[in-house]
PDB file of N, CA and C in Angstrom:
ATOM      1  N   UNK A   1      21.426  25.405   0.854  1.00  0.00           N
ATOM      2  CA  UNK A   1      20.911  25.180  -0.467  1.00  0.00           C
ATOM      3  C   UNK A   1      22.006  24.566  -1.319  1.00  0.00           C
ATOM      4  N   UNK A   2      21.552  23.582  -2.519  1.00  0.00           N
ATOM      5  CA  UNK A   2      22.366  23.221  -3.250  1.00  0.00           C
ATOM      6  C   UNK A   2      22.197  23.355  -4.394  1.00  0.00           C
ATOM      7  N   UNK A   3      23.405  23.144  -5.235  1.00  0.00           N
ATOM      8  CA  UNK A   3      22.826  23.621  -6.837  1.00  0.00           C
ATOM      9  C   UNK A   3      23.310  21.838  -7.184  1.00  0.00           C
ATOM     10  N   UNK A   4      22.292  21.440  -8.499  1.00  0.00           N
ATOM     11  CA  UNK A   4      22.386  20.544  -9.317  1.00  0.00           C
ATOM     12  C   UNK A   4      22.841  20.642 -10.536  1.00  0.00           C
ATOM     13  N   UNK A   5      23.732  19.783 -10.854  1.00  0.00           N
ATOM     14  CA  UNK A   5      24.768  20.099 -11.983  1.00  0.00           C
ATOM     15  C   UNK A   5      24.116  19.248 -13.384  1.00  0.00           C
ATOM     16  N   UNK A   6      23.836  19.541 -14.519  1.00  0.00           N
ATOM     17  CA  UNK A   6      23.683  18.357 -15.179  1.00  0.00           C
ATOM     18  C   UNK A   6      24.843  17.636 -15.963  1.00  0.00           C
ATOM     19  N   UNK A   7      24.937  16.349 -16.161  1.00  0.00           N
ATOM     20  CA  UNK A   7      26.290  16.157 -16.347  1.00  0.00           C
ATOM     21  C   UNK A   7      25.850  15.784 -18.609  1.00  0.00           C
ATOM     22  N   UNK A   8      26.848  15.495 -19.570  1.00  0.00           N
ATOM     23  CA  UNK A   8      26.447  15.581 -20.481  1.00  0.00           C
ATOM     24  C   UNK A   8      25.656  14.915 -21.329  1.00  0.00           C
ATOM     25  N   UNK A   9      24.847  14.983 -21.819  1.00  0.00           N
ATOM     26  CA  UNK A   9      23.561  14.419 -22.383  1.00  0.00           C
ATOM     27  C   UNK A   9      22.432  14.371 -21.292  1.00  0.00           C
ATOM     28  N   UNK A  10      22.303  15.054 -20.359  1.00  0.00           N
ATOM     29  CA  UNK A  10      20.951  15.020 -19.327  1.00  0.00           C
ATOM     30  C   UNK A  10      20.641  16.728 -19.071  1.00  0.00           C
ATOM     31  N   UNK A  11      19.643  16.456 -19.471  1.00  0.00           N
ATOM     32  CA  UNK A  11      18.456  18.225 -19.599  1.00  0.00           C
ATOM     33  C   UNK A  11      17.632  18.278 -18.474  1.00  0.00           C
ATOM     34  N   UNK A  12      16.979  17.073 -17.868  1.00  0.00           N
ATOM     35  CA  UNK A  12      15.785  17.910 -17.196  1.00  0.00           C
ATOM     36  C   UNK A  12      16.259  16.734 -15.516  1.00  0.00           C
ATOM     37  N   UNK A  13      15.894  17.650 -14.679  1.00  0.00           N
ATOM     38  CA  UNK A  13      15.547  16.903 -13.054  1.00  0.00           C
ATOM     39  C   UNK A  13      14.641  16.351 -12.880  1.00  0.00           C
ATOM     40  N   UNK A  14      13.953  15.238 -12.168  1.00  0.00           N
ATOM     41  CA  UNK A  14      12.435  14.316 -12.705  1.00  0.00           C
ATOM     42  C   UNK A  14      12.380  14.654 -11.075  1.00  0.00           C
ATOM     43  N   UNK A  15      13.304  14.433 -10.042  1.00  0.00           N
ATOM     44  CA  UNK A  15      12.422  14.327  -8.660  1.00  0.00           C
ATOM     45  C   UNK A  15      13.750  15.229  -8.298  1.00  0.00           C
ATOM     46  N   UNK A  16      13.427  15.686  -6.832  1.00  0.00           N
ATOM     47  CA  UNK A  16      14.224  16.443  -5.996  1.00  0.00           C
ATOM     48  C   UNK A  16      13.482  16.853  -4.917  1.00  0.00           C
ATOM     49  N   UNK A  17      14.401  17.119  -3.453  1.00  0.00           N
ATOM     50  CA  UNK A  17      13.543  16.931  -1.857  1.00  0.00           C
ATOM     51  C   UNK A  17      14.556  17.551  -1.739  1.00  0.00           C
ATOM     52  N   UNK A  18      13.598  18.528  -0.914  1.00  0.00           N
ATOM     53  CA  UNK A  18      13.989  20.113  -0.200  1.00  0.00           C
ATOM     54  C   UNK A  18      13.566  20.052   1.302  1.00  0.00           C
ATOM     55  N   UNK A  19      13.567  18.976   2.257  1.00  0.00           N
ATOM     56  CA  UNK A  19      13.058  19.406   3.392  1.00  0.00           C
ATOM     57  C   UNK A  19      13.590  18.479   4.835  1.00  0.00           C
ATOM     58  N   UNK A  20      13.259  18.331   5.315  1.00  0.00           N
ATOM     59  CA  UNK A  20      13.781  17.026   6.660  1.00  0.00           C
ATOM     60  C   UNK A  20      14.265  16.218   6.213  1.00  0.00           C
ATOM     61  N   UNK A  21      15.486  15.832   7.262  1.00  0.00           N
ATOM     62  CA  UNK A  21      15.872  14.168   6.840  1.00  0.00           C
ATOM     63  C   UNK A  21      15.688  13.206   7.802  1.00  0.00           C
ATOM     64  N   UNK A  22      15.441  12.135   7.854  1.00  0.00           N
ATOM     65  CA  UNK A  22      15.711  11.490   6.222  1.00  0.00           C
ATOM     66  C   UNK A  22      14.628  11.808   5.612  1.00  0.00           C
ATOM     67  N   UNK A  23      14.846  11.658   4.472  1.00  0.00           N
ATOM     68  CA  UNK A  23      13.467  11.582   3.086  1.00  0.00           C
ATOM     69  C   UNK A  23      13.128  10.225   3.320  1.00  0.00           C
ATOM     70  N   UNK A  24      11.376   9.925   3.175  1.00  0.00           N
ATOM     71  CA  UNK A  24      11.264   8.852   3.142  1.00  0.00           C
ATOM     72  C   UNK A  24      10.981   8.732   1.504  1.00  0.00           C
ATOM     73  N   UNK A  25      10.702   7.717   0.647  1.00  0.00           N
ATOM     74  CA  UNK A  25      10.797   7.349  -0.569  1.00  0.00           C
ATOM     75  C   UNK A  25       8.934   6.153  -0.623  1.00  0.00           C
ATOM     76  N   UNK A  26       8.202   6.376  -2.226  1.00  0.00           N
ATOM     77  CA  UNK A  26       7.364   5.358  -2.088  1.00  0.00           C
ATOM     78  C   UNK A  26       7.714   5.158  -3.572  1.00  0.00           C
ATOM     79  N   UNK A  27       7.289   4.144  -4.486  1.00  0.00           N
ATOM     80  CA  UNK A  27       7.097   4.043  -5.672  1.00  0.00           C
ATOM     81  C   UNK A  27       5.537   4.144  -5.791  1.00  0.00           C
ATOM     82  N   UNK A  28       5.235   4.076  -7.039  1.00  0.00           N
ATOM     83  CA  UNK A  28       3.643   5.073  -7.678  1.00  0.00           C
ATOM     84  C   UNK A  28       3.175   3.552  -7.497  1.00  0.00           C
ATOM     85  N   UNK A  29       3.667   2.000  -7.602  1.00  0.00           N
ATOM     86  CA  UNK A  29       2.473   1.480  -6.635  1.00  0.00           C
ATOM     87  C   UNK A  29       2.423   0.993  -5.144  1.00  0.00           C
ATOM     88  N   UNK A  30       2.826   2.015  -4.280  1.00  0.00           N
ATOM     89  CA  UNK A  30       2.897   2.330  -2.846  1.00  0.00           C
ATOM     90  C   UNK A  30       3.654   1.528  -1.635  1.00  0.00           C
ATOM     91  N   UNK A  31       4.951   1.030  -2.398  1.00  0.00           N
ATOM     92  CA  UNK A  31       5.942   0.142  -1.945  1.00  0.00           C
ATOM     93  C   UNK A  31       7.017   1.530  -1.567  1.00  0.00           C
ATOM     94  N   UNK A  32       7.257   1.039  -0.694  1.00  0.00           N
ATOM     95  CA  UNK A  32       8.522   1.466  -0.233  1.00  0.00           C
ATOM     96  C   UNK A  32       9.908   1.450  -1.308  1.00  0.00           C
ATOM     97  N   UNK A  33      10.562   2.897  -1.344  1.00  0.00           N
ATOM     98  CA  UNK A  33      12.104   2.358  -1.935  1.00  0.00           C
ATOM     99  C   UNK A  33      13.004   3.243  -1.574  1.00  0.00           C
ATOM    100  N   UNK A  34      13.987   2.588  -1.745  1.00  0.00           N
ATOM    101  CA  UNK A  34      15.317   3.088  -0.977  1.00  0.00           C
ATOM    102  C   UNK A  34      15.808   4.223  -1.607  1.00  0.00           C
ATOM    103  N   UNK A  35      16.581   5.831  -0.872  1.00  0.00           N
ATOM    104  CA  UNK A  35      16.822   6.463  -1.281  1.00  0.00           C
ATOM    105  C   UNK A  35      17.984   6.662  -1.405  1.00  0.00           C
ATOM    106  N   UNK A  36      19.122   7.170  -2.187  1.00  0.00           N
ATOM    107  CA  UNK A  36      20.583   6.990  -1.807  1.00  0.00           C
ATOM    108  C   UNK A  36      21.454   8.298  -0.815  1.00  0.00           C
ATOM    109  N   UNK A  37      21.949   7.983   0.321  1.00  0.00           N
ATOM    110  CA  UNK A  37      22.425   8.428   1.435  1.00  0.00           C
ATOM    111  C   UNK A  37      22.465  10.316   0.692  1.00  0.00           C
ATOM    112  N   UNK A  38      22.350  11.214   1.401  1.00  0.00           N
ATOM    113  CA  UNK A  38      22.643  12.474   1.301  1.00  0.00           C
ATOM    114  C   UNK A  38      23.897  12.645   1.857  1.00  0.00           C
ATOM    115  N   UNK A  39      24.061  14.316   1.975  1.00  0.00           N
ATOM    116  CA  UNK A  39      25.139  14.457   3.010  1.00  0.00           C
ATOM    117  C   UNK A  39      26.282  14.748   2.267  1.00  0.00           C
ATOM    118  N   UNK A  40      26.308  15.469   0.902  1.00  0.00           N
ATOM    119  CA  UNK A  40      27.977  15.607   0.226  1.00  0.00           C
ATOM    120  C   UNK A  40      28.012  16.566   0.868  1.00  0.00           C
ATOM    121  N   UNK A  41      29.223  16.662   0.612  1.00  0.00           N
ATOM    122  CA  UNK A  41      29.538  18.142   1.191  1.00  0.00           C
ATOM    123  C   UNK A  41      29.902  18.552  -0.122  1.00  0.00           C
ATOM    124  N   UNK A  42      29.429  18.668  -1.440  1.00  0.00           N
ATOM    125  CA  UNK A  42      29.934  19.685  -2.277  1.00  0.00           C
ATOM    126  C   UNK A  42      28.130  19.382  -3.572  1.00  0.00           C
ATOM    127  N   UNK A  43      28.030  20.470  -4.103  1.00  0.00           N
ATOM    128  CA  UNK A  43      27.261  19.934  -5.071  1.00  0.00           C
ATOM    129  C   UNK A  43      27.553  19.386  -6.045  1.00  0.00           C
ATOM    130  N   UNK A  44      26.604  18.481  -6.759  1.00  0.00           N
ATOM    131  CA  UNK A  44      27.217  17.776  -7.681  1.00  0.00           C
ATOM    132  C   UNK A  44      26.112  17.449  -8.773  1.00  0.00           C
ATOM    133  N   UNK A  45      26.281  15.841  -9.727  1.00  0.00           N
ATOM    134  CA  UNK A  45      25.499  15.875 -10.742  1.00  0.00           C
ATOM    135  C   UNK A  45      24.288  14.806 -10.003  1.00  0.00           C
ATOM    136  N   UNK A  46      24.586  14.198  -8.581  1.00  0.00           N
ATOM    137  CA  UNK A  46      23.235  13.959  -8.175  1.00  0.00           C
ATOM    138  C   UNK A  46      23.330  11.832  -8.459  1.00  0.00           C
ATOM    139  N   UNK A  47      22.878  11.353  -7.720  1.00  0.00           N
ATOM    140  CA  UNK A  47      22.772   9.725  -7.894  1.00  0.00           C
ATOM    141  C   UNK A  47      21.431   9.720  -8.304  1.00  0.00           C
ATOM    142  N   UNK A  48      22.118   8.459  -9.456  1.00  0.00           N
ATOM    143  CA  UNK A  48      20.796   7.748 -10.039  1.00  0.00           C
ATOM    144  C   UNK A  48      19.631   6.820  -9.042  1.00  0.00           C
ATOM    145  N   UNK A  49      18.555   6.612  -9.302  1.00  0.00           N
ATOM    146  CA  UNK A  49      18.009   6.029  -8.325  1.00  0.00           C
ATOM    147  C   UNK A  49      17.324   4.310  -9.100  1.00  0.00           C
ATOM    148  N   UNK A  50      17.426   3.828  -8.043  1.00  0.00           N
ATOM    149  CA  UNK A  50      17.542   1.605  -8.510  1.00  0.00           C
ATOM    150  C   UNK A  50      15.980   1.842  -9.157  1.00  0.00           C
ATOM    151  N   UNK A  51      14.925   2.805  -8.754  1.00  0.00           N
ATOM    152  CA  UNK A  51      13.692   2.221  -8.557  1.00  0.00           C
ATOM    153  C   UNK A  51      12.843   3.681  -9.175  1.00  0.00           C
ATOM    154  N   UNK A  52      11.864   3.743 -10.270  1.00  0.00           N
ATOM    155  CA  UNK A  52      10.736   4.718  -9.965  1.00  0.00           C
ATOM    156  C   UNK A  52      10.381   5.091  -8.866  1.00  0.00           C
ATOM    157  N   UNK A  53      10.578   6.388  -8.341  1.00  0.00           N
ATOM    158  CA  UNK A  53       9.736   6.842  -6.617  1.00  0.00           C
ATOM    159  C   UNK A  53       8.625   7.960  -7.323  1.00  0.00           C
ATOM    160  N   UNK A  54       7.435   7.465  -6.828  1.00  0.00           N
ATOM    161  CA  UNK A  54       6.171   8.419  -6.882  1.00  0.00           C
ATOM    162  C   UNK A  54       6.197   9.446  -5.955  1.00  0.00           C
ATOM    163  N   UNK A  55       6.672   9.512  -4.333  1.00  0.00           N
ATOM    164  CA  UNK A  55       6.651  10.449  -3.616  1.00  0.00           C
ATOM    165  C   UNK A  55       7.388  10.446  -3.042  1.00  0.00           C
ATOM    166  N   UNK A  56       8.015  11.318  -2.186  1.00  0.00           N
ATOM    167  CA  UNK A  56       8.859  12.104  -1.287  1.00  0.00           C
ATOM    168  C   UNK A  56       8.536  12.529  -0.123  1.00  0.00           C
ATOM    169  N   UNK A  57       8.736  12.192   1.078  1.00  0.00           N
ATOM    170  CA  UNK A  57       8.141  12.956   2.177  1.00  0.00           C
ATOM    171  C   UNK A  57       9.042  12.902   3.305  1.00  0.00           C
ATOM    172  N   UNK A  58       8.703  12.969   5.257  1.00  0.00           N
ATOM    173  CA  UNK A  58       9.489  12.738   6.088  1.00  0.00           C
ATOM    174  C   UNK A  58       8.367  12.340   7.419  1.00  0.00           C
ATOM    175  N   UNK A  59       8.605  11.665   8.266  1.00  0.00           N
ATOM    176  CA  UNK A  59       7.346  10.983   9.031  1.00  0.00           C
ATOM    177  C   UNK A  59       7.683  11.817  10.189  1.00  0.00           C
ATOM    178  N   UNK A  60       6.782  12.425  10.631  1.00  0.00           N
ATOM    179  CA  UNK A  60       6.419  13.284  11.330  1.00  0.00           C
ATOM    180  C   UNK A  60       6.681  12.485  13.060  1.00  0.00           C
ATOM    181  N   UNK A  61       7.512  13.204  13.696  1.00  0.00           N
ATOM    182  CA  UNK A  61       7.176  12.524  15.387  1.00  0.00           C
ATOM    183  C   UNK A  61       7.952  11.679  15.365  1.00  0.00           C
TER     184      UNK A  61
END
């Protein structure tokens, strides 16, 4: 488990993925987008992302 830090002037988390990797990534109109690499080894305040993502998931098989 990891904890998310907020860094100053930022209050709320909008997305976050708790499960298999990789995460796959879609935007809300059903394009593909890139997610930025996981894998710190420490917690932190978290990367911004290039693109709106509507969902989160991991492809099964």
């Amino acid at each position: 488990m990891r904890a998310h830090r907020f860094l100053k002037g930022e209050d709320a988390l909008h997305l976050a993925w708790v499960g298999r990797s990789p995460a796959l990534a879609v935007g809300t109109d059903g394009s593909a987008r890139t997610l930025p690499d996981g894998g710190a080894k420490r917690d932190g305040s978290g990367q911004p992302l290039d693109a709106v993502v509507g969902s989160i998931g991991y492809k099964i098989g």
